[in-house]
Protein backbone atom coordinates (compact mmCIF):
# COMPACT_ATOMS: atom_id res chain seq x y z
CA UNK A 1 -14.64 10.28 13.42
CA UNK A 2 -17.21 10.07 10.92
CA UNK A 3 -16.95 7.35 8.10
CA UNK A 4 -17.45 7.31 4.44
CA UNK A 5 -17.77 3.66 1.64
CA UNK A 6 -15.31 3.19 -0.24
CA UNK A 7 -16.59 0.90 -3.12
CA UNK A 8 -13.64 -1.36 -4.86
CA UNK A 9 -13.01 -1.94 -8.48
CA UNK A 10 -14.00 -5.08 -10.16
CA UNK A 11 -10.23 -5.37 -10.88
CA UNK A 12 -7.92 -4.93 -7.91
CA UNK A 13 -4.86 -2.40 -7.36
CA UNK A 14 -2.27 -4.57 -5.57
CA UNK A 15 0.57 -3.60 -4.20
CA UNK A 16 3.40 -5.82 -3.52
CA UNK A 17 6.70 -4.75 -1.37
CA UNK A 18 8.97 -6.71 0.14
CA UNK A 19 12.78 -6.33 1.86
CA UNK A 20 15.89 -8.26 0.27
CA UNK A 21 15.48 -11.39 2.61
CA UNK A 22 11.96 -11.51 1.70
CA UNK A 23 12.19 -10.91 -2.01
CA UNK A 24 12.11 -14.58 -2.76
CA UNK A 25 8.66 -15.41 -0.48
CA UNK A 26 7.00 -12.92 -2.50
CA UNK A 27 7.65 -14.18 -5.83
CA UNK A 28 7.33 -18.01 -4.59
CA UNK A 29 4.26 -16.55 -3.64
CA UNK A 30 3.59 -14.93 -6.62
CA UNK A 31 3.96 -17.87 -8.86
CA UNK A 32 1.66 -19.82 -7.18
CA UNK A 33 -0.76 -16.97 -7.38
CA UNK A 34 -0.19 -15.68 -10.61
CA UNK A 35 -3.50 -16.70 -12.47
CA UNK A 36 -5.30 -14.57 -9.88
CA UNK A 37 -3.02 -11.47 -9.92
CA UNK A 38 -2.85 -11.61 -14.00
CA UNK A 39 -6.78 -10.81 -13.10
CA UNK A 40 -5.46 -7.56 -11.28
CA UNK A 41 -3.67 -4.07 -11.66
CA UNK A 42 -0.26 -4.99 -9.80
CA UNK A 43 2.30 -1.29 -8.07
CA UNK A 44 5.33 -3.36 -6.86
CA UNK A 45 8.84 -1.18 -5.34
CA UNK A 46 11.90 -1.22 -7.54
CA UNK A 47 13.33 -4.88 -7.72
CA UNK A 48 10.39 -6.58 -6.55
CA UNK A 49 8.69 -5.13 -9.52
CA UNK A 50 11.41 -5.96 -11.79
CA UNK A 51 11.70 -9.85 -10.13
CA UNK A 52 7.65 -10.10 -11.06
CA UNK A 53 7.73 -8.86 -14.37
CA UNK A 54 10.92 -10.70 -15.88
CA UNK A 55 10.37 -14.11 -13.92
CA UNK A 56 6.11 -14.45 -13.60
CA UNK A 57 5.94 -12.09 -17.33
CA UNK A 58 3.42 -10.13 -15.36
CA UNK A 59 2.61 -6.59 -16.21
CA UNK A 60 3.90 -4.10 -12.91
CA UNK A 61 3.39 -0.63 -12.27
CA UNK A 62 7.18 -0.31 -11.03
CA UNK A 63 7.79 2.92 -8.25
CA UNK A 64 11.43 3.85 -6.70
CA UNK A 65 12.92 1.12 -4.42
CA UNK A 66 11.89 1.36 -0.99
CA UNK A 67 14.79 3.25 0.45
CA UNK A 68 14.72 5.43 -2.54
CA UNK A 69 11.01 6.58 -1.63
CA UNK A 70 9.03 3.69 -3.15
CA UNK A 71 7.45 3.14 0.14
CA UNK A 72 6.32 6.40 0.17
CA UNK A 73 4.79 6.30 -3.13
CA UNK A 74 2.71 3.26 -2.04
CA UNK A 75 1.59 5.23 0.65
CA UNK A 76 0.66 7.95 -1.75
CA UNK A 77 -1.21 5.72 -3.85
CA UNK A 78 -2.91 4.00 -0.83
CA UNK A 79 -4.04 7.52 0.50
CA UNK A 80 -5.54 8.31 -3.38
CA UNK A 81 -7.62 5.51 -2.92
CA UNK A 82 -5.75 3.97 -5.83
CA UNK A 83 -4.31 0.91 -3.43
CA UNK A 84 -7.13 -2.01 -2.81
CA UNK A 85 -4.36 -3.88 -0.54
CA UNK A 86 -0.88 -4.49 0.30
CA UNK A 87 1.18 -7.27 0.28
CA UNK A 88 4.57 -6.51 2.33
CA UNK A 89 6.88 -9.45 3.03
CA UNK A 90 8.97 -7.33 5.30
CA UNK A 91 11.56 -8.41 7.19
CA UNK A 92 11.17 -7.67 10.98
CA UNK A 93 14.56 -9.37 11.97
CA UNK A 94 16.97 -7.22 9.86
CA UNK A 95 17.56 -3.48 10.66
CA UNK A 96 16.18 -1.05 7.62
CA UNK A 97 17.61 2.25 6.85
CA UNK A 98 14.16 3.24 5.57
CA UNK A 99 12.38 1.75 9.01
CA UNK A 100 10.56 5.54 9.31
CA UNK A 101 9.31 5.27 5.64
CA UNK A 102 7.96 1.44 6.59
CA UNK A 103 6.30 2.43 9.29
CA UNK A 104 4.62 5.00 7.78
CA UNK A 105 3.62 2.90 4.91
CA UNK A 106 1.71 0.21 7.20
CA UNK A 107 0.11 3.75 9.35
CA UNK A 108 -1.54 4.81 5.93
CA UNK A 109 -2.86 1.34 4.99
CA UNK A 110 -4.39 1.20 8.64
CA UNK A 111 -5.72 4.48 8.77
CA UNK A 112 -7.04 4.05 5.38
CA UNK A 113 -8.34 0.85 6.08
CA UNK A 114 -6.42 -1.07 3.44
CA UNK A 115 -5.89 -4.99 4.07
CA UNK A 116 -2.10 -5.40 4.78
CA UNK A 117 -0.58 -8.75 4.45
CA UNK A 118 2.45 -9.00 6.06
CA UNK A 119 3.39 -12.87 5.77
CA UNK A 120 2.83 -15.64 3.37
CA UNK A 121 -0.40 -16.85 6.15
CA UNK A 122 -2.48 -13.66 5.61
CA UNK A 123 -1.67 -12.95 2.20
CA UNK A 124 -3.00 -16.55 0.86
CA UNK A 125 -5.93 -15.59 3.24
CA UNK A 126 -6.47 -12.12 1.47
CA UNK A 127 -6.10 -13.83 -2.24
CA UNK A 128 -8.14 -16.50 -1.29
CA UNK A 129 -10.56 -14.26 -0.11
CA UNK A 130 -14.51 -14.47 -1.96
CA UNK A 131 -14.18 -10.51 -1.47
CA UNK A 132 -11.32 -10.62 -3.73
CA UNK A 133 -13.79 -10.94 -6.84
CA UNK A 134 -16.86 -9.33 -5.32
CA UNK A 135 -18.44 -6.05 -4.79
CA UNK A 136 -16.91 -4.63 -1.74
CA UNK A 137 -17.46 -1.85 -0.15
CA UNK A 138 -14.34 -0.69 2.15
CA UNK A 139 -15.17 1.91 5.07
CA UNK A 140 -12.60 4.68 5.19
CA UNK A 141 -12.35 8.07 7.31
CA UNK A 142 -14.00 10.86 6.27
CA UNK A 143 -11.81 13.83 7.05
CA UNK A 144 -13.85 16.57 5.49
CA UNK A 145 -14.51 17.82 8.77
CA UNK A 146 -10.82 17.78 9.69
CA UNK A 147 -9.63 19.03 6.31
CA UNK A 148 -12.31 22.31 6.53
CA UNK A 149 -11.49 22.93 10.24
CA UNK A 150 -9.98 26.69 10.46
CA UNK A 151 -6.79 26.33 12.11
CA UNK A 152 -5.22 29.29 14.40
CA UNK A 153 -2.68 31.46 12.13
CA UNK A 154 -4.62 30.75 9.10
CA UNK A 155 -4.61 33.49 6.61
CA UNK A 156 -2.09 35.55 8.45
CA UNK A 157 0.54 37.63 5.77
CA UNK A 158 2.47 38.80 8.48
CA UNK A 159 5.25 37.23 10.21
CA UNK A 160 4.57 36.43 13.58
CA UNK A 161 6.43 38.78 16.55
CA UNK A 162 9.73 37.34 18.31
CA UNK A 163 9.39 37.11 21.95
C-alpha cells in the first residue's frame, strides 16, 4: 500500500478515553501533565471530559460516552486526521458492553498510524516525547487507489435477479 505525510500541528489534538476503573489514572495523570496539555487541543468521551474540565479547569472538546458512541466519534475524528494521538486507560480486566466499538477505536488509530497510549508507561513516554513540540511528519495510508477502484455492481439501477 502506498503511503502519504501527514504533517502535525504545532498544537496537538489529544484525545483522552478511559473506562470507569480507569477514570481516576487518567486524571492523576492528567494533573501531573496539565501544563503540557493546557499547550494542546484536548476530545475526551463523556465523563472523562467532564472529570478534566471541572477538576484540572482545562478546556475539553466533550463527545458521547463511550457506550453511547463516543468511541466511535474518536475514531471519526482520528480517521479526519483531526486526532494527533490517543490516550486510552482502558480496562482489559473488566468485560465492556461497547468491547466492538473499543476495538474498533484502537484498529483506526493503528491503521491511521496514530500513537495510542494505553497505560500510564507509554503515555508519560508519548508526553514526554521531543516530537510532542516539534515538526512531525506522521506517515499514513494513502487509499486513493483503493477509494477510486471500480467495484463489481457499481452503477447498476436495477435490482439484481433471484436465483
Amino acid at each position: 500500500m502506498k503511503a502519504k505525510s501527514s504533517p502535525t500541528r504545532p498544537v496537538r489534538q489529544i484525545a483522552l478515553v478511559a473506562h470507569d476503573n480507569k477514570k481516576a489514572d487518567l486524571l492523576e495523570w492528567a494533573a501531573y501533565n496539565r501544563g503540557t496539555l493546557s499547550q494542546h487541543t484536548l476530545y475526551a468521551t463523556g465523563t472523562t471530559g467532564r472529570m478534566i474540565h471541572e477538576e484540572l479547569g482545562l478546556p475539553v472538546e466533550r463527545l458521547q460516552s463511550g457506550p453511547l458512541g463516543g468511541d466511535q466519534q474518536v475514531g471519526a475524528l482520528i480517521v479526519e486526521g483531526k486526532v494527533d494521538f490517543l490516550i486510552f486507560f482502558w480496562d482489559p480486566l473488566a468485560p465492556q458492553p461497547h468491547d466492538p466499538d473499543v476495538k474498533a477505536l484502537l484498529r483506526l488509530a493503528v491503521v491511521w498510524n496514530v500513537p495510542v497510549a494505553c497505560n500510564r508507561a507509554t503515555a508519560d513516554f508519548l508526553i514526554s516525547s521531543p516530537l510532542l513540540s516539534t515538526a512531525y511528519a506522521r506517515t499514513v495510508p494513502d487509499y486513493s487507489t483503493h477509494l477510486a477502484r471500480k467495484t463489481p455492481g457499481a452503477g447498476r439501477t436495477d435490482p439484481p435477479a433471484r436465483a
